[in-house]
PDB file of N, CA and C in Angstrom:
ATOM      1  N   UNK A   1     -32.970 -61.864  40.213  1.00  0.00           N
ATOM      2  CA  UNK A   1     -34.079 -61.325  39.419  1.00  0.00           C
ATOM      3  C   UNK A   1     -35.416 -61.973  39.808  1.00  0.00           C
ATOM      4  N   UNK A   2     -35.222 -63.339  40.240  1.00  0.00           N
ATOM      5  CA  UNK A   2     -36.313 -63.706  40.697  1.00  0.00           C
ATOM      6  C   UNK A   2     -37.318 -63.256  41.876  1.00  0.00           C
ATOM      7  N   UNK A   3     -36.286 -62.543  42.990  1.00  0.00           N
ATOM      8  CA  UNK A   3     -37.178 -62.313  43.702  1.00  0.00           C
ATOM      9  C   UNK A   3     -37.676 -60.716  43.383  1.00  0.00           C
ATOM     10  N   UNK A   4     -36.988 -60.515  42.912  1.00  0.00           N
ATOM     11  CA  UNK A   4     -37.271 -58.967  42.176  1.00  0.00           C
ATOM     12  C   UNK A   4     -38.640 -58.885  41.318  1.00  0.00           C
ATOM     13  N   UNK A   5     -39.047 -60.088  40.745  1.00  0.00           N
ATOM     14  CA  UNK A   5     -40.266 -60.687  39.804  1.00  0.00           C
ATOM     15  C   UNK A   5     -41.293 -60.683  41.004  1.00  0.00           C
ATOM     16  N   UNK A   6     -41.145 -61.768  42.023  1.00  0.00           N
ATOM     17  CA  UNK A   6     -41.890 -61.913  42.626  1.00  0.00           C
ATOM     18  C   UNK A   6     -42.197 -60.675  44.199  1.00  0.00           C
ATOM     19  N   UNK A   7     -41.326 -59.881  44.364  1.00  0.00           N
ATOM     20  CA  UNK A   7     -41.955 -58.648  44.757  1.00  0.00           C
ATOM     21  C   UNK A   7     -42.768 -57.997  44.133  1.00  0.00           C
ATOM     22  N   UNK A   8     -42.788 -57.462  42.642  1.00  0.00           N
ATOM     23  CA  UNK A   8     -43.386 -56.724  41.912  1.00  0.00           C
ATOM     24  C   UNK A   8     -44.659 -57.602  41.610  1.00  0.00           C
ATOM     25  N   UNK A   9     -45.071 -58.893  41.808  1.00  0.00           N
ATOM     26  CA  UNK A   9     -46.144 -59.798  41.406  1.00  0.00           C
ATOM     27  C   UNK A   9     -46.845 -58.970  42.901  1.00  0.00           C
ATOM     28  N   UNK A  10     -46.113 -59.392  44.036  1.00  0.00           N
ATOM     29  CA  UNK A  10     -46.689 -59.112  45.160  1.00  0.00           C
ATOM     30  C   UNK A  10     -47.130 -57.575  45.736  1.00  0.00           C
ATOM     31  N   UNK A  11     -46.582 -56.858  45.066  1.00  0.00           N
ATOM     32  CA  UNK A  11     -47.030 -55.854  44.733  1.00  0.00           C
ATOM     33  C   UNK A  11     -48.116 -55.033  44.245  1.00  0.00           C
ATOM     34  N   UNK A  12     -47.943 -55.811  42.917  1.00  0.00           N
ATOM     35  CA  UNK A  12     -49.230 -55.105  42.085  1.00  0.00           C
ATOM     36  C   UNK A  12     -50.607 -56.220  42.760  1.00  0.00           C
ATOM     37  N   UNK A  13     -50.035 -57.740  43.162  1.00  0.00           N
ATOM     38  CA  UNK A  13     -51.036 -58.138  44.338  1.00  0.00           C
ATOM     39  C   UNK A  13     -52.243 -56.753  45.508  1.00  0.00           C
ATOM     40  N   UNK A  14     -50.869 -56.399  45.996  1.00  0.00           N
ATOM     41  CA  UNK A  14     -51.263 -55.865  47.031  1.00  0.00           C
ATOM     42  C   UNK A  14     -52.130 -54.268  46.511  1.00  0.00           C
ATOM     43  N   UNK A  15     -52.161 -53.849  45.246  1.00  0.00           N
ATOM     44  CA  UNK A  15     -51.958 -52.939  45.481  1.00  0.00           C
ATOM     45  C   UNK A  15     -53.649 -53.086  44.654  1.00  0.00           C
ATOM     46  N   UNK A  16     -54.181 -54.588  44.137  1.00  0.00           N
ATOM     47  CA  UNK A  16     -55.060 -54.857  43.526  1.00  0.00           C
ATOM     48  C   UNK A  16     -56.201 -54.982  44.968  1.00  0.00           C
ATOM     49  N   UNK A  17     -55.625 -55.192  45.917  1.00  0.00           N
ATOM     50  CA  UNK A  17     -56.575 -55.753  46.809  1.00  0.00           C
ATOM     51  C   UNK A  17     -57.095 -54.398  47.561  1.00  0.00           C
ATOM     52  N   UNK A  18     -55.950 -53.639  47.507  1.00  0.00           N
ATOM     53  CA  UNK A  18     -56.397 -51.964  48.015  1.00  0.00           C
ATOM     54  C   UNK A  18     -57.318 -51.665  47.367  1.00  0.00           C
ATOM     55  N   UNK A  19     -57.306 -51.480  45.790  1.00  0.00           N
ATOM     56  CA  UNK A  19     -58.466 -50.967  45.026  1.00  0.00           C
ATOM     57  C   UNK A  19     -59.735 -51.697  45.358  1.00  0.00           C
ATOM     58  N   UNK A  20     -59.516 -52.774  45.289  1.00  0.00           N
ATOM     59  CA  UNK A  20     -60.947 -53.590  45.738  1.00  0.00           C
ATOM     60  C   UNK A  20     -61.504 -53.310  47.173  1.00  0.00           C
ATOM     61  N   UNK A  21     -60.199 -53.244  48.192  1.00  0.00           N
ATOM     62  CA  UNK A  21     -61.014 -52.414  49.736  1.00  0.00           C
ATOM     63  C   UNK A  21     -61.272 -51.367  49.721  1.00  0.00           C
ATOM     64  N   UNK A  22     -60.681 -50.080  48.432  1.00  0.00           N
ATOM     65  CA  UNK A  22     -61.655 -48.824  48.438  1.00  0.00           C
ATOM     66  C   UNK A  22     -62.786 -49.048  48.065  1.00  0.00           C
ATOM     67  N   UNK A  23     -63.095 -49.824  46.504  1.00  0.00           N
ATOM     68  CA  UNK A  23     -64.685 -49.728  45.863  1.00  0.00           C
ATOM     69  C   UNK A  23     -65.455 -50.959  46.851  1.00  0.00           C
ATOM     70  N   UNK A  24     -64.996 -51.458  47.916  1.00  0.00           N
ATOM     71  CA  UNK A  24     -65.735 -51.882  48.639  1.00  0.00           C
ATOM     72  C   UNK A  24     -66.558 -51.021  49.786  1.00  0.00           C
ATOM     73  N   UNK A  25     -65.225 -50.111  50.467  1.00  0.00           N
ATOM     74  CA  UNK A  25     -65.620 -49.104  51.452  1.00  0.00           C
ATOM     75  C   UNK A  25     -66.714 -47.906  50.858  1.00  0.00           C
ATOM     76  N   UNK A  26     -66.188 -47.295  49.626  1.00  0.00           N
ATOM     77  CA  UNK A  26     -67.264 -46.685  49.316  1.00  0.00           C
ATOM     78  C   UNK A  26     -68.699 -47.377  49.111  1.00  0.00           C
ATOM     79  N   UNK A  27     -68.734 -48.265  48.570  1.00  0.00           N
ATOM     80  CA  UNK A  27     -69.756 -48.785  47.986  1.00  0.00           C
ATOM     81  C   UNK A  27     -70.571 -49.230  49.294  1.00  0.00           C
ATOM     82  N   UNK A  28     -69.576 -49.641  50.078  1.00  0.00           N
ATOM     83  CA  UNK A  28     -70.737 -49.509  52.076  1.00  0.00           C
ATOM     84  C   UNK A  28     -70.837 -48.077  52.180  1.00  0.00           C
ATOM     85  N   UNK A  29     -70.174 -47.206  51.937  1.00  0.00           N
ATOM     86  CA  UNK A  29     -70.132 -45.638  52.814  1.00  0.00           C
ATOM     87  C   UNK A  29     -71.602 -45.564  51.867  1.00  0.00           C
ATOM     88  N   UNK A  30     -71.800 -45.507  50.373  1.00  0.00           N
ATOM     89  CA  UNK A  30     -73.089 -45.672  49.527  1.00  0.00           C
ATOM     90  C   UNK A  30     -74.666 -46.136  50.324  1.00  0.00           C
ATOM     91  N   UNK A  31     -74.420 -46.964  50.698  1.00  0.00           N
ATOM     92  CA  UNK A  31     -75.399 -47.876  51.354  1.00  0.00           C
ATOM     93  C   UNK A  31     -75.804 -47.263  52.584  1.00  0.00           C
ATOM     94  N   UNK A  32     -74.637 -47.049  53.569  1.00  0.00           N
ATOM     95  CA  UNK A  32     -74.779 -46.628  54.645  1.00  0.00           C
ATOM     96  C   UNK A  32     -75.780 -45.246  54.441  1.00  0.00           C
ATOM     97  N   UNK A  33     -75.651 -44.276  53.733  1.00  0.00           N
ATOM     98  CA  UNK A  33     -75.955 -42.981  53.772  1.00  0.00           C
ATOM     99  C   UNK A  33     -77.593 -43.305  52.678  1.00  0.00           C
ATOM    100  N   UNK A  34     -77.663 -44.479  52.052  1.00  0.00           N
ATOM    101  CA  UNK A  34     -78.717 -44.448  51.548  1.00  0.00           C
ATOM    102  C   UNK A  34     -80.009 -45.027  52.522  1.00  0.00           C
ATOM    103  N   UNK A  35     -79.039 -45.839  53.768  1.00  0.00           N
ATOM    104  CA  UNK A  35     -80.081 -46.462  54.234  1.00  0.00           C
ATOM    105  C   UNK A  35     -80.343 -45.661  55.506  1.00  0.00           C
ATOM    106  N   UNK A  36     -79.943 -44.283  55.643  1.00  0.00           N
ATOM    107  CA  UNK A  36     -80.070 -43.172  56.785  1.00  0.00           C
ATOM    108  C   UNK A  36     -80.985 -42.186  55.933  1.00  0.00           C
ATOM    109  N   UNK A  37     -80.923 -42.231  54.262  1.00  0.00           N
ATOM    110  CA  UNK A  37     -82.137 -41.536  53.538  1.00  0.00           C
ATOM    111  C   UNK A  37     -83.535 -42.082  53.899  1.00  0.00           C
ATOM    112  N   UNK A  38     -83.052 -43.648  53.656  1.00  0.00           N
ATOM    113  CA  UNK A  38     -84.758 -44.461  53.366  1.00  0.00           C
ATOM    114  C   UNK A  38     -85.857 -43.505  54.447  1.00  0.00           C
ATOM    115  N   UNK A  39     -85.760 -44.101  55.911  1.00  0.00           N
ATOM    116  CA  UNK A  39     -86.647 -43.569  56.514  1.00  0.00           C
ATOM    117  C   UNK A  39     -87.220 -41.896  55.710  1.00  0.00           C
ATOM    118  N   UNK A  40     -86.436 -41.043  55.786  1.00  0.00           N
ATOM    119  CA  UNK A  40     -86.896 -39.967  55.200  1.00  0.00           C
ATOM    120  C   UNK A  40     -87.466 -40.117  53.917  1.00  0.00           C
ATOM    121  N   UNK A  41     -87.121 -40.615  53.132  1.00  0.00           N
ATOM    122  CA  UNK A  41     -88.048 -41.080  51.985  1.00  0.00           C
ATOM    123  C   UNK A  41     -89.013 -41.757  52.152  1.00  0.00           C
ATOM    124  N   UNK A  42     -88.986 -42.441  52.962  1.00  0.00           N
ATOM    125  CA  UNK A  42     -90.576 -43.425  53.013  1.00  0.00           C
ATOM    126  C   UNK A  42     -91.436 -42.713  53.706  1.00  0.00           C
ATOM    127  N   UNK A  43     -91.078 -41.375  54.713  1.00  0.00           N
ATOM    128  CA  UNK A  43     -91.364 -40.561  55.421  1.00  0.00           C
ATOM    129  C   UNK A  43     -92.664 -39.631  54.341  1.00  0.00           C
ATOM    130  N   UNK A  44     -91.638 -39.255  53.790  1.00  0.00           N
ATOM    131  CA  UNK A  44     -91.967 -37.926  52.546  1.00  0.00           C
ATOM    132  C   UNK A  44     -93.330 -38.550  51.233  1.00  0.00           C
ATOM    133  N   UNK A  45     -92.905 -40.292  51.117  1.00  0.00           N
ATOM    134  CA  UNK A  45     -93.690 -41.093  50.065  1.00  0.00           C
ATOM    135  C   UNK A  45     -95.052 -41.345  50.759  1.00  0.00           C
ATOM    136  N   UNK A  46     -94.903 -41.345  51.967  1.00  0.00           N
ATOM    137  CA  UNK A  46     -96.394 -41.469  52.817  1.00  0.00           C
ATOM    138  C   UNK A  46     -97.302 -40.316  52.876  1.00  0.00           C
ATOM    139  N   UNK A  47     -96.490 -39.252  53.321  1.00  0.00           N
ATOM    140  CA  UNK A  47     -97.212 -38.088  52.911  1.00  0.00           C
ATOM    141  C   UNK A  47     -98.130 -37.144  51.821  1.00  0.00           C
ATOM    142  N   UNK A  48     -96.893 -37.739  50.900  1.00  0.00           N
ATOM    143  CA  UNK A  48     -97.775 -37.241  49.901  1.00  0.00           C
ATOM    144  C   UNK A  48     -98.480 -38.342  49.066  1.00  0.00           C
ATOM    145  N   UNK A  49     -98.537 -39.496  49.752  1.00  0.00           N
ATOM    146  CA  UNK A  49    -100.126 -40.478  49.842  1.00  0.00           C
ATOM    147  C   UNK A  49    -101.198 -40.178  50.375  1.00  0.00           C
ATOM    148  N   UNK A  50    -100.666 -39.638  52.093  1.00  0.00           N
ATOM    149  CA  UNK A  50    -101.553 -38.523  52.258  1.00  0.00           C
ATOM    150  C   UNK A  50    -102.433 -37.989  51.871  1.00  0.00           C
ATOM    151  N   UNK A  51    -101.414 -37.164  51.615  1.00  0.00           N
ATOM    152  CA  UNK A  51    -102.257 -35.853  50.547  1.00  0.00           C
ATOM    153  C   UNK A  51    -103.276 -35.987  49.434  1.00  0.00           C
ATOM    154  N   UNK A  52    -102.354 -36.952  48.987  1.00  0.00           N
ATOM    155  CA  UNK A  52    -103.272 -37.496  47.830  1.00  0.00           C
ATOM    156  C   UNK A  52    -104.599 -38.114  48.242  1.00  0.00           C
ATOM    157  N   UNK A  53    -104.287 -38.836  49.231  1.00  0.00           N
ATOM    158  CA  UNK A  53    -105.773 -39.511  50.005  1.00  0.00           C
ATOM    159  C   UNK A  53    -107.084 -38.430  50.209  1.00  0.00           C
ATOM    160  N   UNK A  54    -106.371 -37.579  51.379  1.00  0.00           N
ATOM    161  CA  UNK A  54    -106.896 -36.506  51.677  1.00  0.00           C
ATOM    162  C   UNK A  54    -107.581 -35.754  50.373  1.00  0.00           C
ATOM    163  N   UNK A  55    -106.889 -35.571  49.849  1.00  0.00           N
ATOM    164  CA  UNK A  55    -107.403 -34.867  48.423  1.00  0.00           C
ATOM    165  C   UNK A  55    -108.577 -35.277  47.354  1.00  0.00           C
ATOM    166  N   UNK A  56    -108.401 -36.460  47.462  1.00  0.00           N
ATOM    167  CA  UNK A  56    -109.277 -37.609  47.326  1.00  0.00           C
ATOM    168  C   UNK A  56    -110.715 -37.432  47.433  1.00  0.00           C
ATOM    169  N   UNK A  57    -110.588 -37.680  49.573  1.00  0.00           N
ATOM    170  CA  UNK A  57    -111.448 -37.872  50.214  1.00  0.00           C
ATOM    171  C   UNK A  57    -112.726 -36.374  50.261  1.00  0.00           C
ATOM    172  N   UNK A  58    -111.680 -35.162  50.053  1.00  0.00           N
ATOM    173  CA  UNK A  58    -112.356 -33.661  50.140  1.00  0.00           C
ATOM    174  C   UNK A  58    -113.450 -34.032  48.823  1.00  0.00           C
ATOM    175  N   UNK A  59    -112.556 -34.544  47.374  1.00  0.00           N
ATOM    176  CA  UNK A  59    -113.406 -33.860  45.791  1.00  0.00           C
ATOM    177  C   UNK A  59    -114.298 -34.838  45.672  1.00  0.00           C
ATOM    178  N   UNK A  60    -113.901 -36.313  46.367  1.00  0.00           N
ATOM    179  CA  UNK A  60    -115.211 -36.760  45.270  1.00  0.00           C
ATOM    180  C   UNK A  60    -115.572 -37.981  45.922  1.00  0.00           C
ATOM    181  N   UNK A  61    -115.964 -37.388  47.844  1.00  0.00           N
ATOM    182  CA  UNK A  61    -116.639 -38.172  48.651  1.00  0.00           C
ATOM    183  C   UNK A  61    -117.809 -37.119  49.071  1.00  0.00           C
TER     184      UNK A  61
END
């Protein structure tokens, strides 16, 4: 019975460390795809600084 205990310890071990290497992998796959957004966002946040500049510069220079 004992080793029967200590399979099932090693087990739910193993099966704790899986869950933790999925919400790890996602949580990079997260990152990864946010940090292939940034540029485009900082892209898009400049622009319409831009604009705003520009817009600016037309009304009330």
């Amino acid at each position: 019975m004992a080793l029967h205990r200590l399979t099932m310890a090693l087990h739910r071990l193993t099966m704790a460390l899986h869950r933790l290497t999925m919400a790890l992998h996602r949580l990079t796959m997260a990152l990864h795809r946010l940090t292939k957004m940034l540029p485009l966002v900082l892209k898009s946040m400049v622009l319409k600084i831009d604009v705003v500049y520009v817009d600016f510069l037309i009304n009330y220079v």
